[in-house]
Structures are given as structure tokens and as C-alpha cells.
N, C-alpha and C. Protein backbone atom coordinates (compact mmCIF):
# COMPACT_ATOMS: atom_id res chain seq x y z
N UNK A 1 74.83 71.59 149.95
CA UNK A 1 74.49 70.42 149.20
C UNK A 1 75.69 69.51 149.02
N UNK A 2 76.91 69.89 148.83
CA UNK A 2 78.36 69.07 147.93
C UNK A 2 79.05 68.88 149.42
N UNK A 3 79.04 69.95 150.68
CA UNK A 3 79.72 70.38 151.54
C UNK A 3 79.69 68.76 152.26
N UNK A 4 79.12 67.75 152.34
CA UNK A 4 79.38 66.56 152.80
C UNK A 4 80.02 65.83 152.00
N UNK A 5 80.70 66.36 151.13
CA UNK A 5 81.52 65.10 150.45
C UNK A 5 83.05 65.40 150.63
N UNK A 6 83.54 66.62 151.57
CA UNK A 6 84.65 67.46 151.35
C UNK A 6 85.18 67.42 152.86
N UNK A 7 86.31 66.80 152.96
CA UNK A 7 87.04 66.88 154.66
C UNK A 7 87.50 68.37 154.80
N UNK A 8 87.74 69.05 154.26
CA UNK A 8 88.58 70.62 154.40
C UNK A 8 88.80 71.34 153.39
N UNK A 9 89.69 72.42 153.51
CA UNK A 9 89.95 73.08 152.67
C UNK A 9 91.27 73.44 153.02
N UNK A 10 91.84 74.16 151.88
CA UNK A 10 93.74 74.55 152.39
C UNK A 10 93.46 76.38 151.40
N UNK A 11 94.26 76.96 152.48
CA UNK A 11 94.65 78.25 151.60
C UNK A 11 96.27 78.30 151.38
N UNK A 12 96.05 78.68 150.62
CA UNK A 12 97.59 78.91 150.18
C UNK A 12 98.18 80.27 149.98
N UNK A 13 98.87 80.82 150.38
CA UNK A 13 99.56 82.67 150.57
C UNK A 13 100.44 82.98 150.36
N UNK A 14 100.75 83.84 149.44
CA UNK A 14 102.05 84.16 148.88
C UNK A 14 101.86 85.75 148.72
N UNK A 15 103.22 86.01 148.85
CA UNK A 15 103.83 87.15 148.33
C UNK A 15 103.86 87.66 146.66
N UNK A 16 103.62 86.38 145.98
CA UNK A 16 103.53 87.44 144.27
C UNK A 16 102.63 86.18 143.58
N UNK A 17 102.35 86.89 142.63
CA UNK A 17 100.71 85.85 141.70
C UNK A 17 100.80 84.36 141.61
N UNK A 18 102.38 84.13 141.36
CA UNK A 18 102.46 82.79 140.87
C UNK A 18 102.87 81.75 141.66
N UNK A 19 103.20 82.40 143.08
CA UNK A 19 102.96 81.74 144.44
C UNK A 19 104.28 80.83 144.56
N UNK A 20 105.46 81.76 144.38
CA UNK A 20 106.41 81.22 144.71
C UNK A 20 107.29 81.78 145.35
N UNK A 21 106.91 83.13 146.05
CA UNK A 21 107.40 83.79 147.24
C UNK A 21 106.61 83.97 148.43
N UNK A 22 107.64 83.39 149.47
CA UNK A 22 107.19 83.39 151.10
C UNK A 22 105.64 82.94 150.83
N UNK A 23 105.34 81.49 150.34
CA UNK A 23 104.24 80.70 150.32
C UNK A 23 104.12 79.57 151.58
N UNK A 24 102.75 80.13 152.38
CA UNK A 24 102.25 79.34 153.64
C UNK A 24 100.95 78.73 153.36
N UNK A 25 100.43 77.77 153.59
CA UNK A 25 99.42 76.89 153.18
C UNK A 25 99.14 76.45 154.90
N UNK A 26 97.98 76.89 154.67
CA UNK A 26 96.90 76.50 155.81
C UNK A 26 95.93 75.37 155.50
N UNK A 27 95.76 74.72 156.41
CA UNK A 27 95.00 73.59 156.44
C UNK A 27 93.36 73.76 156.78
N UNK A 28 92.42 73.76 156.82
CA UNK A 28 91.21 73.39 157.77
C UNK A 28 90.44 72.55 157.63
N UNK A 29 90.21 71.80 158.80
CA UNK A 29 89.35 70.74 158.38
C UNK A 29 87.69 70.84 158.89
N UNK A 30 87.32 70.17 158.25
CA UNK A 30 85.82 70.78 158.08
C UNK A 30 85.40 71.23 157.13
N UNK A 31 83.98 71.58 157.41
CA UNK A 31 82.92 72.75 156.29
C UNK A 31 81.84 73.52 156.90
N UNK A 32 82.42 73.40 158.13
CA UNK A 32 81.07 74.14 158.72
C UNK A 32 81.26 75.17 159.33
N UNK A 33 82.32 75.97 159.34
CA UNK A 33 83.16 77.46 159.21
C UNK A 33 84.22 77.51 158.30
N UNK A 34 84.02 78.18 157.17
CA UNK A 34 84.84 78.04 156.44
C UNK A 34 85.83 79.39 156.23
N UNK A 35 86.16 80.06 157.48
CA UNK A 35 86.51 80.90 157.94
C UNK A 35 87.55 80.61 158.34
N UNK A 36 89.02 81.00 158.54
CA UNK A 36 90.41 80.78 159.30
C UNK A 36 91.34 82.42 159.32
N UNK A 37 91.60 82.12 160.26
CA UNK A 37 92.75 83.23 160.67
C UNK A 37 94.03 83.14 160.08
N UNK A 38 95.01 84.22 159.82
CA UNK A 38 96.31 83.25 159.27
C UNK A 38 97.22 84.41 159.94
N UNK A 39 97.63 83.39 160.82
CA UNK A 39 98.99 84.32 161.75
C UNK A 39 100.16 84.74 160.95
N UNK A 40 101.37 85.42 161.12
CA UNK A 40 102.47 85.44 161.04
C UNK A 40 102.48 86.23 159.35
N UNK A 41 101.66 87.25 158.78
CA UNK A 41 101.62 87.97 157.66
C UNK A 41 102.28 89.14 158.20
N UNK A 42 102.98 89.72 157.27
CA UNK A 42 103.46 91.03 157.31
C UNK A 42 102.67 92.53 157.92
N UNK A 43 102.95 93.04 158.01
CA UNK A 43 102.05 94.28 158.05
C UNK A 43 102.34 95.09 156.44
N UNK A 44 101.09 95.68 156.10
CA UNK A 44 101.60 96.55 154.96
C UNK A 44 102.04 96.08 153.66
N UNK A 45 101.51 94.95 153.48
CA UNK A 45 102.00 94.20 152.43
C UNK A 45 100.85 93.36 152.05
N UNK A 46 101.16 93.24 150.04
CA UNK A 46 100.36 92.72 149.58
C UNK A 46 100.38 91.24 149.47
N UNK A 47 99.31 90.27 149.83
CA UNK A 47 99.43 88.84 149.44
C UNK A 47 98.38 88.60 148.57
N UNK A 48 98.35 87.29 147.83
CA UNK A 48 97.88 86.71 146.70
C UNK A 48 97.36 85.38 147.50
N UNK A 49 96.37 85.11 147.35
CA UNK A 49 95.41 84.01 148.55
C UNK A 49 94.80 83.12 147.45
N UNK A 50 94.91 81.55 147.33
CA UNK A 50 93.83 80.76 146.92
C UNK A 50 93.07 80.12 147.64
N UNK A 51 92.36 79.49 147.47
CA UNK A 51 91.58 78.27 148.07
C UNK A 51 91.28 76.96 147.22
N UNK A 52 91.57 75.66 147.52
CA UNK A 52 91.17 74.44 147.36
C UNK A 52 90.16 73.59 148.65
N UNK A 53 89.64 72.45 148.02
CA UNK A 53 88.71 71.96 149.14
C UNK A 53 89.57 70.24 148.83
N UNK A 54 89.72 69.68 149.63
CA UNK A 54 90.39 68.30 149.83
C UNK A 54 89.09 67.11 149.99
N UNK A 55 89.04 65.89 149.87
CA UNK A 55 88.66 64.53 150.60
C UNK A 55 89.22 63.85 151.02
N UNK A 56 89.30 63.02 152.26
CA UNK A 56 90.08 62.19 152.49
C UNK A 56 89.20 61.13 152.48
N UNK A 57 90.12 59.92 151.60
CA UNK A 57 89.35 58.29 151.26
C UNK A 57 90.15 57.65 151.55
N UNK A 58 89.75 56.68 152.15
CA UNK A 58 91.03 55.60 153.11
C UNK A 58 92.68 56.01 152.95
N UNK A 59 92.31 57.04 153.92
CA UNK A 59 93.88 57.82 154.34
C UNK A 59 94.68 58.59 153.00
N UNK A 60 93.84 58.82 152.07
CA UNK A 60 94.46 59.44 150.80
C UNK A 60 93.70 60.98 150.54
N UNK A 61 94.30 61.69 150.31
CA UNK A 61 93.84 63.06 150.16
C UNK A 61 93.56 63.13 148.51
N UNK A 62 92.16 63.71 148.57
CA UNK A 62 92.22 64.02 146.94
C UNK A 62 91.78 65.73 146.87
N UNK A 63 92.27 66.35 146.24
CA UNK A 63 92.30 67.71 145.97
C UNK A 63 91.55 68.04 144.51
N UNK A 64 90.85 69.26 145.30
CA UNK A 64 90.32 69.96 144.24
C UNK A 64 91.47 70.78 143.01
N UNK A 65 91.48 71.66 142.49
CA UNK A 65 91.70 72.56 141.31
C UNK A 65 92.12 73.75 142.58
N UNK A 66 93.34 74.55 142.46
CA UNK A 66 93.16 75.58 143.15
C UNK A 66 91.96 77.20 142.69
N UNK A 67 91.40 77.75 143.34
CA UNK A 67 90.44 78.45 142.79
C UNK A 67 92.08 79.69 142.42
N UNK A 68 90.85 80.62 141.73
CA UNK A 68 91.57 82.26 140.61
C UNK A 68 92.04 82.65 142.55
N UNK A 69 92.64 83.33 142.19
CA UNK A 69 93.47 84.00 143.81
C UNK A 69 92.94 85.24 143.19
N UNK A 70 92.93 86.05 144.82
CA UNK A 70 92.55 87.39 145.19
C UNK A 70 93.37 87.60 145.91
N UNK A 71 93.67 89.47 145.68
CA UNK A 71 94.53 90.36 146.29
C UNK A 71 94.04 90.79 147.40
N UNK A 72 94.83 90.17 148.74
CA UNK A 72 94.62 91.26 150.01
C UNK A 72 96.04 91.95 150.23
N UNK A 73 95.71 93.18 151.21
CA UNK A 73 96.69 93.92 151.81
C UNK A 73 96.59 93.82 153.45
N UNK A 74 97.61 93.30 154.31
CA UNK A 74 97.31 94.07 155.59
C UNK A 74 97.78 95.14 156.13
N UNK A 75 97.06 95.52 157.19
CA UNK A 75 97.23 97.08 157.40
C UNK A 75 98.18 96.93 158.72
């Protein structure tokens, strides 16, 4: 329903809660996989992941609220 009003989304990844260690922010644009890969993570280590959704209006980005972050590990 909202998913047409939204150019992308960004994740953002860090190493500890408050996202100010080894933090990488991914871009995607779109809404119609809202799915992304994220290269270059550690093995064996825990990261802290958000998500925001962006618009772009005559060349200006407006951003959502970052969402509560969740704990992954990779193996």
C-alpha cells in the first residue's frame, strides 16, 4: 500500500548497539525486493543491523526514523 511512496531503503551494520563500531550502510533502491546481501562481514561475529526507508523529491533524500536493530551472528 505505502511501498509507492518510498525510493529505497539503507541498512546500517555495526559491530556494537549504538553503531559506532566498524559501521557500513548499504543502500537499495527500490521496494520490490527488499532483500540485500552484505559482503565483507566477519566470520563469527556479532552485528547489530537497522533499517530505514528513504524518498527522493527533486534530488533531495528524505529519511525515515531508523527502525529497533536486531542481533545477527555469522557463521
Amino acid at each position: 500500500m505505502f511501498k509507492s511512496r518510498i525510493t529505497g531503503y539503507q541498512v546500517k551494520i555495526a559491530t556494537n548497539s549504538s553503531f559506532t563500531k566498524n559501521v557500513k550502510i548499504v543502500t537499495k533502491k527500490g521496494y520490490s525486493n527488499i532483500s540485500k546481501d552484505v559482503t565483507g562481514l566477519k566470520a563469527n561475529k556479532k552485528y547489530y543491523v537497522r533499517v530505514r526507508t528513504y524518498k527522493t523529491v527533486n534530488g533531495s533524500k528524505y529519511y525515515s526514523p531508523w527502525s529497533a536493530y536486531k542481533t545477527r551472528s555469522t557463521d
